[in-house]
Protein backbone atom coordinates (compact mmCIF):
# COMPACT_ATOMS: atom_id res chain seq x y z
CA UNK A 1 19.91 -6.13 34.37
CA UNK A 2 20.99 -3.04 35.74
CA UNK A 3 19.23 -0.60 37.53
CA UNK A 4 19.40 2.38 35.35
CA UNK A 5 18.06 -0.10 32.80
CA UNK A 6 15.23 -1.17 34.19
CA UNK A 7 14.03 2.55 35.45
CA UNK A 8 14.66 3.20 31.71
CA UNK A 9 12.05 0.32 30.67
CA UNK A 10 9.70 1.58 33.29
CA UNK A 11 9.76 5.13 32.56
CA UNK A 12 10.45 5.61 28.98
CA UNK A 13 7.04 4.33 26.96
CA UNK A 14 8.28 3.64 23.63
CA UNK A 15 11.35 1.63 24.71
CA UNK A 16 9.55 -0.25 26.79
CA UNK A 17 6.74 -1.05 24.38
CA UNK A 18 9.33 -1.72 21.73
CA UNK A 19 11.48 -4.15 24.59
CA UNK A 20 7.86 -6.04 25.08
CA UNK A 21 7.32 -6.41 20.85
CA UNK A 22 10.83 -7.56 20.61
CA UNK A 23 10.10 -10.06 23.11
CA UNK A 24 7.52 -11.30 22.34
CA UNK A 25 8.41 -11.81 19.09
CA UNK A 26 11.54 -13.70 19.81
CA UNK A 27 9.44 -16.04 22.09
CA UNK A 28 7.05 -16.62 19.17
CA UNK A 29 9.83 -18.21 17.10
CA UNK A 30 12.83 -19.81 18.37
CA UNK A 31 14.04 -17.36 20.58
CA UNK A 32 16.15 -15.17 17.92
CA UNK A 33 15.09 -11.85 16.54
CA UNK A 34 16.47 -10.12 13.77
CA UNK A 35 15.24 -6.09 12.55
CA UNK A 36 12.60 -7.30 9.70
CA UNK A 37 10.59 -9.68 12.67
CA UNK A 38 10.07 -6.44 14.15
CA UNK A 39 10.34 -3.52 11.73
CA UNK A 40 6.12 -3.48 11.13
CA UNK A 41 5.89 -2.29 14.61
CA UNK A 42 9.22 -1.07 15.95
CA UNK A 43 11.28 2.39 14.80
CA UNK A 44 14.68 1.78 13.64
CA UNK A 45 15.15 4.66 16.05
CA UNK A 46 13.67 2.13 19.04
CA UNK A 47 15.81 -1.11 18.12
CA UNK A 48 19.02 1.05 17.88
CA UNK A 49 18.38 1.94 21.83
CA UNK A 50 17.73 -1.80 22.62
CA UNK A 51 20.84 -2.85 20.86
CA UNK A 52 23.08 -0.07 22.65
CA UNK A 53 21.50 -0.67 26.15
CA UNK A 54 22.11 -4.67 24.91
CA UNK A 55 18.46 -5.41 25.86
CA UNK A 56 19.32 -7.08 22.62
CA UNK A 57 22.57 -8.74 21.83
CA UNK A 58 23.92 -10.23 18.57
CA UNK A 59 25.01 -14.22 19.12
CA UNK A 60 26.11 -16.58 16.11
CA UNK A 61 22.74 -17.45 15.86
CA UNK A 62 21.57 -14.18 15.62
CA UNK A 63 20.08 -11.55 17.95
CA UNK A 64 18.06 -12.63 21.12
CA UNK A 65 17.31 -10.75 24.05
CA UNK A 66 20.12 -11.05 26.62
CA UNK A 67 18.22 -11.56 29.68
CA UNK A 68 14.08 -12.20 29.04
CA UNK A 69 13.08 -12.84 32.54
CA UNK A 70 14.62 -9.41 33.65
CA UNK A 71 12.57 -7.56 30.62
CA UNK A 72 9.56 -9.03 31.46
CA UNK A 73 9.72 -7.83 34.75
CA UNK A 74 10.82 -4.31 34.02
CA UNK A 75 7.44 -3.67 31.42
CA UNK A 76 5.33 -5.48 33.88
CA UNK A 77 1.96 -6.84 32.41
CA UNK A 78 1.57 -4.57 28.72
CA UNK A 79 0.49 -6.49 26.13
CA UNK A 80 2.65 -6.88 23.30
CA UNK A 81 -0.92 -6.12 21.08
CA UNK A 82 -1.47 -3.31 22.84
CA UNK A 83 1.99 -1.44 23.00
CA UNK A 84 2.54 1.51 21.37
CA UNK A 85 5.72 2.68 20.27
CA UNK A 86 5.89 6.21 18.91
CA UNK A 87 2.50 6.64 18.96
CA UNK A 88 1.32 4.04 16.50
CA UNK A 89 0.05 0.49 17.81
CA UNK A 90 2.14 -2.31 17.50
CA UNK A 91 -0.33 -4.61 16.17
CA UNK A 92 -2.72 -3.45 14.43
CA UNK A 93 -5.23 -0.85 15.56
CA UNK A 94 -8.09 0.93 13.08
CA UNK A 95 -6.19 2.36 10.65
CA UNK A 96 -5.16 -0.60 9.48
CA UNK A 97 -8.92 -1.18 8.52
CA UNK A 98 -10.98 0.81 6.74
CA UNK A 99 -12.60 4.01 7.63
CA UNK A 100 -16.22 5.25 7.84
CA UNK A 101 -15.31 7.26 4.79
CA UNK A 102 -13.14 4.48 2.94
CA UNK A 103 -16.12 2.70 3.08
CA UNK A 104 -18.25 4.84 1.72
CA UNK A 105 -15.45 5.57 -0.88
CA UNK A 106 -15.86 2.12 -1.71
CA UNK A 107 -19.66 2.52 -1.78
CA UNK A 108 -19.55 5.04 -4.23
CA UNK A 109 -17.06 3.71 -6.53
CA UNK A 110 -19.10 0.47 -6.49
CA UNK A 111 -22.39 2.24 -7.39
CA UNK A 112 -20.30 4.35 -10.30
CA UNK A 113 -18.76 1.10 -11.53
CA UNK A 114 -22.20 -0.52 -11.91
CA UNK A 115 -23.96 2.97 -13.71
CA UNK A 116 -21.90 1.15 -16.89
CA UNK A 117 -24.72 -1.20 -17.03
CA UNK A 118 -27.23 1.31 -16.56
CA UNK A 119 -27.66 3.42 -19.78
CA UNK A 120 -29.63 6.02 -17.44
CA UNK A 121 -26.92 6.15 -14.57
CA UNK A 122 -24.32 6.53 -17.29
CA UNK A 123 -25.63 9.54 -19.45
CA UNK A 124 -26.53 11.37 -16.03
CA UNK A 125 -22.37 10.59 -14.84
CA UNK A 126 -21.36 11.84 -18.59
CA UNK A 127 -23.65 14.89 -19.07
CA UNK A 128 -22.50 15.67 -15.62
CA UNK A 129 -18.51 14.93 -16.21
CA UNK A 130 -18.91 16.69 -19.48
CA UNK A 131 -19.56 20.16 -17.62
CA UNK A 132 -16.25 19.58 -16.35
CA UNK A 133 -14.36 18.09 -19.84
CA UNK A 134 -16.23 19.55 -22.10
CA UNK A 135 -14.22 22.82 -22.15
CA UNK A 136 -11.07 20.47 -22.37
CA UNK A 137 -12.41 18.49 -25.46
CA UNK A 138 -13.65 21.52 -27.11
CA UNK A 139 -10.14 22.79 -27.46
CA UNK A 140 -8.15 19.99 -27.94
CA UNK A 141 -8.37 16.80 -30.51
CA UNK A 142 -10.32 14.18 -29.17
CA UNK A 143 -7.28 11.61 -29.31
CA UNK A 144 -5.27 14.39 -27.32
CA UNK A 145 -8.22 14.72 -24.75
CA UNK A 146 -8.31 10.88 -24.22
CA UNK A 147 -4.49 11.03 -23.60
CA UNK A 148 -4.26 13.50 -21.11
CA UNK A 149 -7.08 12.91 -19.13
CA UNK A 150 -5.10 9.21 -18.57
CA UNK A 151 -1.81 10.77 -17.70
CA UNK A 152 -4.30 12.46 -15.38
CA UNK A 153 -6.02 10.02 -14.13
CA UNK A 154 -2.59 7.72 -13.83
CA UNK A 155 -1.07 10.65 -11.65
CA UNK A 156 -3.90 10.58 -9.30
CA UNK A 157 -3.94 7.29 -8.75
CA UNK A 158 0.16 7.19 -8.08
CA UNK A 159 -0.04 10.05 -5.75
CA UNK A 160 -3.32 8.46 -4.17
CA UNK A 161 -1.19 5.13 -3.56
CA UNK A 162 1.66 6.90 -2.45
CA UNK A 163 0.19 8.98 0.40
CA UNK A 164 -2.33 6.24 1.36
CA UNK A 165 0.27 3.24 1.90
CA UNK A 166 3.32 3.15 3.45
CA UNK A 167 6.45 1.64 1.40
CA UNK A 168 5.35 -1.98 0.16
CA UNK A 169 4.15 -3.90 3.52
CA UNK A 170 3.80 -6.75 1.01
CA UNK A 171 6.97 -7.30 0.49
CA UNK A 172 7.87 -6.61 4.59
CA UNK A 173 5.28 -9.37 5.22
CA UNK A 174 7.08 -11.67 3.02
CA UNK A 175 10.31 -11.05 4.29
CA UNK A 176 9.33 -11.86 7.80
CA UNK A 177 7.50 -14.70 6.27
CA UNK A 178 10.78 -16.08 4.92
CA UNK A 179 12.52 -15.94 7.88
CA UNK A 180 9.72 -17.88 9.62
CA UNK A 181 9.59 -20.75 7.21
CA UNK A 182 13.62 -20.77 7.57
CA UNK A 183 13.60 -21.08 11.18
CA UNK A 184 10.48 -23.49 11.01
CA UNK A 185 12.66 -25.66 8.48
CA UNK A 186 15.76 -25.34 11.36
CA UNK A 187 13.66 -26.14 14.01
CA UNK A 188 12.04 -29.29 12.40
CA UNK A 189 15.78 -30.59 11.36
CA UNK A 190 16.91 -30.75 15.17
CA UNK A 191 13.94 -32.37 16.47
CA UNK A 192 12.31 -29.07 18.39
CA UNK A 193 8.93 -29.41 18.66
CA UNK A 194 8.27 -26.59 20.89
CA UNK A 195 10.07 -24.40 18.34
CA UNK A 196 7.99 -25.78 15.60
CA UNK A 197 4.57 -25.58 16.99
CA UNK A 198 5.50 -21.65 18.37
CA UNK A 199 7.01 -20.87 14.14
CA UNK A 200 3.36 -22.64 12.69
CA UNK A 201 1.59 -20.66 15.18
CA UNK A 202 3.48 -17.13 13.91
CA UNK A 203 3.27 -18.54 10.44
CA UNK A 204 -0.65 -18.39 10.88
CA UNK A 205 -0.74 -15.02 12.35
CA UNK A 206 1.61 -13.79 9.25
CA UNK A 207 -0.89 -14.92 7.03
CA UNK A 208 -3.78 -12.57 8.84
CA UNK A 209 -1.39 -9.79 8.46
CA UNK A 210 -0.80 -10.22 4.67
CA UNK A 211 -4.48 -10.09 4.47
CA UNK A 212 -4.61 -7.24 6.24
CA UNK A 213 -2.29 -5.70 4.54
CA UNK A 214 -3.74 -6.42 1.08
CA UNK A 215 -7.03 -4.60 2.29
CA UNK A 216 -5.10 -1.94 2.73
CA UNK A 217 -3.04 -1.82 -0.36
CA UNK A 218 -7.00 -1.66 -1.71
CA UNK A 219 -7.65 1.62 -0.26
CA UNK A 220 -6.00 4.07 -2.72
CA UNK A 221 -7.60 1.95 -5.41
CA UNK A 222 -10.77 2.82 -4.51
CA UNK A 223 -10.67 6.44 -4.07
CA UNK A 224 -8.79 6.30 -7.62
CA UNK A 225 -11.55 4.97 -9.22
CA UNK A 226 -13.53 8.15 -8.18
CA UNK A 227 -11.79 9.77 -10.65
CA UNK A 228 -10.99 7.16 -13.25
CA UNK A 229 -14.15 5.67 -13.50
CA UNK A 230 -16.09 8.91 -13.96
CA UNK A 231 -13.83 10.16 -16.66
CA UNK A 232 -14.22 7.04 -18.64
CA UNK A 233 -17.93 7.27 -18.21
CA UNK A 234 -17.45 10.63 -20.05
CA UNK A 235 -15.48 9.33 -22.71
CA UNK A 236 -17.75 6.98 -22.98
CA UNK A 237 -20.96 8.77 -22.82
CA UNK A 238 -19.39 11.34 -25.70
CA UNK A 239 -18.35 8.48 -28.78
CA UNK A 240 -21.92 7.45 -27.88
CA UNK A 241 -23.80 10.20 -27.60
CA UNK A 242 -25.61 11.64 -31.03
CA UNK A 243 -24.88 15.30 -30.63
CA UNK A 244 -21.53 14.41 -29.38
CA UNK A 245 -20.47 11.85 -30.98
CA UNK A 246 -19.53 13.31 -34.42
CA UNK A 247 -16.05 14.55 -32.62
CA UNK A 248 -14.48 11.42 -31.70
CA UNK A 249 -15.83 9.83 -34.75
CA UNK A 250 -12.69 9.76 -37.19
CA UNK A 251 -9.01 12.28 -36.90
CA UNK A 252 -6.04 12.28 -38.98
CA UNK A 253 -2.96 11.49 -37.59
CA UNK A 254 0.88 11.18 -38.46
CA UNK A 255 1.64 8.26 -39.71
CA UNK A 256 -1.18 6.31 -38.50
CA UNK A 257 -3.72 8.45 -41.07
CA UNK A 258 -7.38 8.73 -40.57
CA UNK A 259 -8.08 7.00 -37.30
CA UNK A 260 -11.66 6.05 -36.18
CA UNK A 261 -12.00 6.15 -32.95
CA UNK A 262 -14.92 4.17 -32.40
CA UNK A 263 -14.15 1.19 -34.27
CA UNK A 264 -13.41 -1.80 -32.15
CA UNK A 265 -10.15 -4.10 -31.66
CA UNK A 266 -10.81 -7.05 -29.67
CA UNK A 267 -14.42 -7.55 -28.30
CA UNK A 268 -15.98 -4.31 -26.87
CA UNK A 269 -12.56 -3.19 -26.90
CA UNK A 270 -12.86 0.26 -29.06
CA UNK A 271 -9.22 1.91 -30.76
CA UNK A 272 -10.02 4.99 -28.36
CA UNK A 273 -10.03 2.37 -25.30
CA UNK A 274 -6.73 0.79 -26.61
CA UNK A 275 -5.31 4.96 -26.80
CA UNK A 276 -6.13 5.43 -23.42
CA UNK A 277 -4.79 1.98 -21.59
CA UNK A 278 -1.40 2.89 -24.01
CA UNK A 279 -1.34 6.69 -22.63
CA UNK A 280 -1.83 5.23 -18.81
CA UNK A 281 0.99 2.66 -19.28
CA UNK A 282 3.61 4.88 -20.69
CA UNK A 283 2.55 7.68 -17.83
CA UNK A 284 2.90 5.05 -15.80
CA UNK A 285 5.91 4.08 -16.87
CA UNK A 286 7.54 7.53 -16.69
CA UNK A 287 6.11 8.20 -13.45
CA UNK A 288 7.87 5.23 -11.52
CA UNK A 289 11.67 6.48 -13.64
CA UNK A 290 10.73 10.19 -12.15
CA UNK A 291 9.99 8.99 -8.56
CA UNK A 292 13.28 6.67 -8.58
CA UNK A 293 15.38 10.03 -9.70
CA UNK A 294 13.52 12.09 -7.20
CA UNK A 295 13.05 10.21 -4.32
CA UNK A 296 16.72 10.09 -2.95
CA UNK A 297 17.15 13.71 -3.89
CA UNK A 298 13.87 14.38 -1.78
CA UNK A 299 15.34 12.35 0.80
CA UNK A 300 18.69 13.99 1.42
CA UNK A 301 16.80 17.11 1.40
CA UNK A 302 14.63 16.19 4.59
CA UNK A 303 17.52 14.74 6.27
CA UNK A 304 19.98 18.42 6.01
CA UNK A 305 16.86 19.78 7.84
């Protein structure tokens, strides 16, 4: 390795931390590394420098790091779950757990999920709420209320998930997982048992992520259902409430004629329950089409700044 290299390494933190994920990766499997092994935990930014320094180097086989023993002596002793590149941990550090106030947000949408049950709890969340929506449902139709407060609801929740997770590490996790099982398949054709005992051992470790990662997926849920759940609390509080519930009780509409709202479908399932699941499909629907559109446009905008 050459000298300017290895002072490189040394000096600069983030290469070095992303030349000591990369191999230590690569030594988890069977010696190859390829961009979604290490894209969890190493910038696009950091594996184009170790490909045009050729601390990594593309073979038939695919990419491996050209000389290990010289990397490992440039980074010295950092820990590969300790290495920071960028300024995020490479392997996992609190925020991919939960929070003091995540878990508190989970507290509280626990307690508001069980005031269903309690007819006390669930008038004092819908004589509360209905401070807030009564104005609304005072103005509009009740059927109209009920549909925008789940296009409502179903845009808080999308942003929520949006700005709480980043991309779909699901789908990263199974990726890498793939490629795993691949080169654990290879590795048990020739005969390597070293190779297959290091792949079962990463296989393991994937598995911990992807329940990691599913915790976190759960996170924007929760704070969601500080909002959804109190709204349908409301709704529900007002078709059962006597001095309330005269306005949901029956409305005219196109086509469909006189609607009552109340009446029940399936089980506990009431029409006005049906409206609103309907409403937070079809927002749901048109939300994903608008973020598609809008997305690369948003994108190219960043990127000319």
């Amino acid at each position: 390795m050459e000298d300017s290299l290895r002072e490189a390494l040394e000096s600069d933190d983030a290469l070095g931390d992303a030349a000591v994920v990369v191999l230590d990766r690569a030594e988890s499997g069977d010696g190859t590394i390829a961009w979604v092994d290490v894209s969890d935990a190493v910038p696009a930014e950091q594996w184009g420098r170790l490909l045009e320094r050729e601390v990594v180097v593309a073979t038939e086989g695919g990419f491996v790091v050209d000389d290990p023993d010289a990397v490992r002596a440039a980074v010295g002793d950092r820990d590969p779950a300790e290495a920071t590149v960028d300024g995020d941990t490479a392997a996992g550090d609190e925020s991919d757990g939960w929070s003091t106030a995540d878990k508190l947000a989970g507290v509280a949408a626990l307690s508001l999920m069980a005031s269903y049950q309690v007819p006390m709890a669930r008038d004092a969340v819908g004589s509360t709420a209905h401070l807030l929506f009564g104005p609304v449902e005072a103005v509009l139709p009740f059927g109209a209320t009920v549909a925008l407060l789940a296009v409502a609801t179903t845009v808080v929740s999308t942003t929520l998930r949006r700005r709480l997770t980043d991309g779909n590490p699901q789908e990263r996790l199974k990726a890498r997982m793939d490629t795993v099982s691949e080169r654990l398949d290879a590795a048990r054709e020739r005969g390597d048992d070293d190779a297959v005992e290091r792949l079962q051992s990463r296989q393991q470790e994937l598995m911990l992520e992807q329940l990691g990662a599913l915790k976190q997926m759960l996170r924007p849920m929760v704070y969601a259902m500080l909002v959804t759940i109190p709204v349908f609390l409301w709704i529900t509080w007002l078709t059962a409430n006597p001095a309330a519930a005269i306005t949901p009780a029956a409305q005219v509409l196109p086509l469909a004629g006189r609607v009552v709202w109340t009446a029940r479908l399936v089980g506990p399932i009431q029409v006005w329950t049906a409206w609103y699941i309907a409403c937070s499909v079809l927002s749901g629907l048109a939300g994903k089409r608008v973020a598609k559109r809008v997305d690369p446009v948003v994108a190219d905008y960043r990127s000319a700044f």
